[in-house]
C-alpha atoms as a PDB file:
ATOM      1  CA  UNK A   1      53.651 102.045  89.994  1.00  0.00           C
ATOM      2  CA  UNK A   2      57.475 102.998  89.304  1.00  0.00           C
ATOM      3  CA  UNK A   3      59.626 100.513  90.631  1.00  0.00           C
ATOM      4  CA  UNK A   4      62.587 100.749  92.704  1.00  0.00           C
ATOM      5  CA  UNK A   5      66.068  99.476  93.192  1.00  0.00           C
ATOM      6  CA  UNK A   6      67.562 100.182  96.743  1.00  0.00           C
ATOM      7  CA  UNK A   7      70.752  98.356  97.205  1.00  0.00           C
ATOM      8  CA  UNK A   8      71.645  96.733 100.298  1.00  0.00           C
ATOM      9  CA  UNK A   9      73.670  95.633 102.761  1.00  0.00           C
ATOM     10  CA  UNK A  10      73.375  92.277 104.095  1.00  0.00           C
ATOM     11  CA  UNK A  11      74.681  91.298 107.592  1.00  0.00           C
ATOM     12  CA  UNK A  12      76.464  87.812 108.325  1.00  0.00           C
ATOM     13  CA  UNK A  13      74.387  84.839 107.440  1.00  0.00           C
ATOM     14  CA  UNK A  14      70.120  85.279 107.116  1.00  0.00           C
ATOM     15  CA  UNK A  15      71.294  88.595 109.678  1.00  0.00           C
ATOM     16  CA  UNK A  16      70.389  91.989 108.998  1.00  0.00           C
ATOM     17  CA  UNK A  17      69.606  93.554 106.360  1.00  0.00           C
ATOM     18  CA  UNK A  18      69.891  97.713 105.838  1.00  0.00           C
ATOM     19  CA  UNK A  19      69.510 100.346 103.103  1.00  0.00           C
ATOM     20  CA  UNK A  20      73.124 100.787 101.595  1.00  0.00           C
ATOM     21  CA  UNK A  21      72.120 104.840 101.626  1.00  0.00           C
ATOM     22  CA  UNK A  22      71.671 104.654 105.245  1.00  0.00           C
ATOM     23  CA  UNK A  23      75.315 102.791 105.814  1.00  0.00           C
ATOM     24  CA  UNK A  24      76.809 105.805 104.048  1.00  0.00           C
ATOM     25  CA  UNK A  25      74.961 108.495 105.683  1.00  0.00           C
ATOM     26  CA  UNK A  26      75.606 106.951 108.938  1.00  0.00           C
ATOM     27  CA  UNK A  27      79.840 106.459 108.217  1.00  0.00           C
ATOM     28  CA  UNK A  28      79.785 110.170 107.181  1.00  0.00           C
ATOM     29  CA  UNK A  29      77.748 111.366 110.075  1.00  0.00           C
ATOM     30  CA  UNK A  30      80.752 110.039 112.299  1.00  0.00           C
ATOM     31  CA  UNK A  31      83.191 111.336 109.957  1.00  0.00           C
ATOM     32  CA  UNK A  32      81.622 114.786 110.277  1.00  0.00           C
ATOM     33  CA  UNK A  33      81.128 114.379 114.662  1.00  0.00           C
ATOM     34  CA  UNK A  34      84.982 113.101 114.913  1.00  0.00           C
ATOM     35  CA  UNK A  35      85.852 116.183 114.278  1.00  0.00           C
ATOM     36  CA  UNK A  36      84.832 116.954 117.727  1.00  0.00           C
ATOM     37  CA  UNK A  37      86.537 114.077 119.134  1.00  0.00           C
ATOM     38  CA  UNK A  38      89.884 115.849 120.354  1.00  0.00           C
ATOM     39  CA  UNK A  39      88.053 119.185 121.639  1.00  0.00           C
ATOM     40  CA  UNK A  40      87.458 117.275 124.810  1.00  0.00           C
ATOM     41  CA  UNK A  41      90.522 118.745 127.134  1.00  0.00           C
ATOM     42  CA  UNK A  42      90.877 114.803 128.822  1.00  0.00           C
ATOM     43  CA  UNK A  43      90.592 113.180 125.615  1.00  0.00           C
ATOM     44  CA  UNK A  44      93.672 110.882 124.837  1.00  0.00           C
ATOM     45  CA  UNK A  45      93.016 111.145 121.090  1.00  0.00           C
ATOM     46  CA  UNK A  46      95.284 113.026 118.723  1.00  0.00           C
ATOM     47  CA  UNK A  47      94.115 115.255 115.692  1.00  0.00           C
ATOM     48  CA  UNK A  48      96.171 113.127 112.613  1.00  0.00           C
ATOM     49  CA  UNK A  49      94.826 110.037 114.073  1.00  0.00           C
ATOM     50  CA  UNK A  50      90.996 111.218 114.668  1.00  0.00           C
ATOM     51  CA  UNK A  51      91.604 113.082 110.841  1.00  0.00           C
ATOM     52  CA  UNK A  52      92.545 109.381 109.361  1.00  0.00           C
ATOM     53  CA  UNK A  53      89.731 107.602 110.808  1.00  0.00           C
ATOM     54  CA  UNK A  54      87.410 110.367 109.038  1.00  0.00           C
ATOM     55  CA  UNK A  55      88.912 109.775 106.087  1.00  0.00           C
ATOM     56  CA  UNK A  56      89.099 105.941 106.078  1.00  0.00           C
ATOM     57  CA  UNK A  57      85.385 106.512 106.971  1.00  0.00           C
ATOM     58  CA  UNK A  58      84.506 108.528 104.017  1.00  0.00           C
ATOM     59  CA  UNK A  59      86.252 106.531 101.742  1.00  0.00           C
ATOM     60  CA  UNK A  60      84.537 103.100 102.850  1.00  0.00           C
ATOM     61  CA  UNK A  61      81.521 105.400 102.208  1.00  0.00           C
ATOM     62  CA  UNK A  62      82.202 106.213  98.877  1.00  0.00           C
ATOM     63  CA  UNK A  63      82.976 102.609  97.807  1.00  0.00           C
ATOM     64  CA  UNK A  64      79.847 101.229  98.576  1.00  0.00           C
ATOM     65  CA  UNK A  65      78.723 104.548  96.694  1.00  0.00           C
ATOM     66  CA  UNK A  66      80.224 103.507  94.253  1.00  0.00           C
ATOM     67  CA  UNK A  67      79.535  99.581  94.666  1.00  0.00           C
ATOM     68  CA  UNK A  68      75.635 100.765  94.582  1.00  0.00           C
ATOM     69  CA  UNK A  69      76.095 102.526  91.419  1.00  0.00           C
ATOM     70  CA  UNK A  70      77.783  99.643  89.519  1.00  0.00           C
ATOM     71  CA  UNK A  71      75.202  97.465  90.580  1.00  0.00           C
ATOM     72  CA  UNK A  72      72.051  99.596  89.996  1.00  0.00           C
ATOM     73  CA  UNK A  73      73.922 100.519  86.529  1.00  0.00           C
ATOM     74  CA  UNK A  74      74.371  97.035  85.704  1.00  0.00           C
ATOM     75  CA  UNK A  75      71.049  95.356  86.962  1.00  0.00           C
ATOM     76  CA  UNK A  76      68.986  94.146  83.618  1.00  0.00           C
ATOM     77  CA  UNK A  77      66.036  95.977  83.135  1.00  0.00           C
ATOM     78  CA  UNK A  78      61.965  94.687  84.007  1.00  0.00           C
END
């Protein structure tokens, strides 16, 4: 049996606990949606601001990308 390494993201405390891949996936799935964000013709939100959340989103997406990978890289062997 091949054994994994999933890294993960641990809420406050004994909280929650969720696979890091699934954090990522979910802040880039917004990124991608916001982009929809200022089609709506009542919607109070303005393109360079709904652009820099997207981007703050896929960068806190690619540190823990890149957290994962130092971690996984650095984790002794069995």
């Amino acid at each position: 049996m091949e054994r994994l390494n999933v890294p993960l993201i641990r809420g406050m405390g004994e909280g929650l606990v969720i696979p890091a891949e699934q954090v990522t996936a979910l802040l880039r799935g917004l990124a991608d949606q916001s982009r929809h964000w200022t089609d709506v013709t009542e919607s109070e939100l303005d393109t360079p601001t709904v652009t820099a959340v997207a981007s703050v989103l896929r960068n806190i997406a690619d540190q823990i990308d890149v957290e994962c990978i130092d971690f996984v890289s650095t984790e002794p062997p069995p």
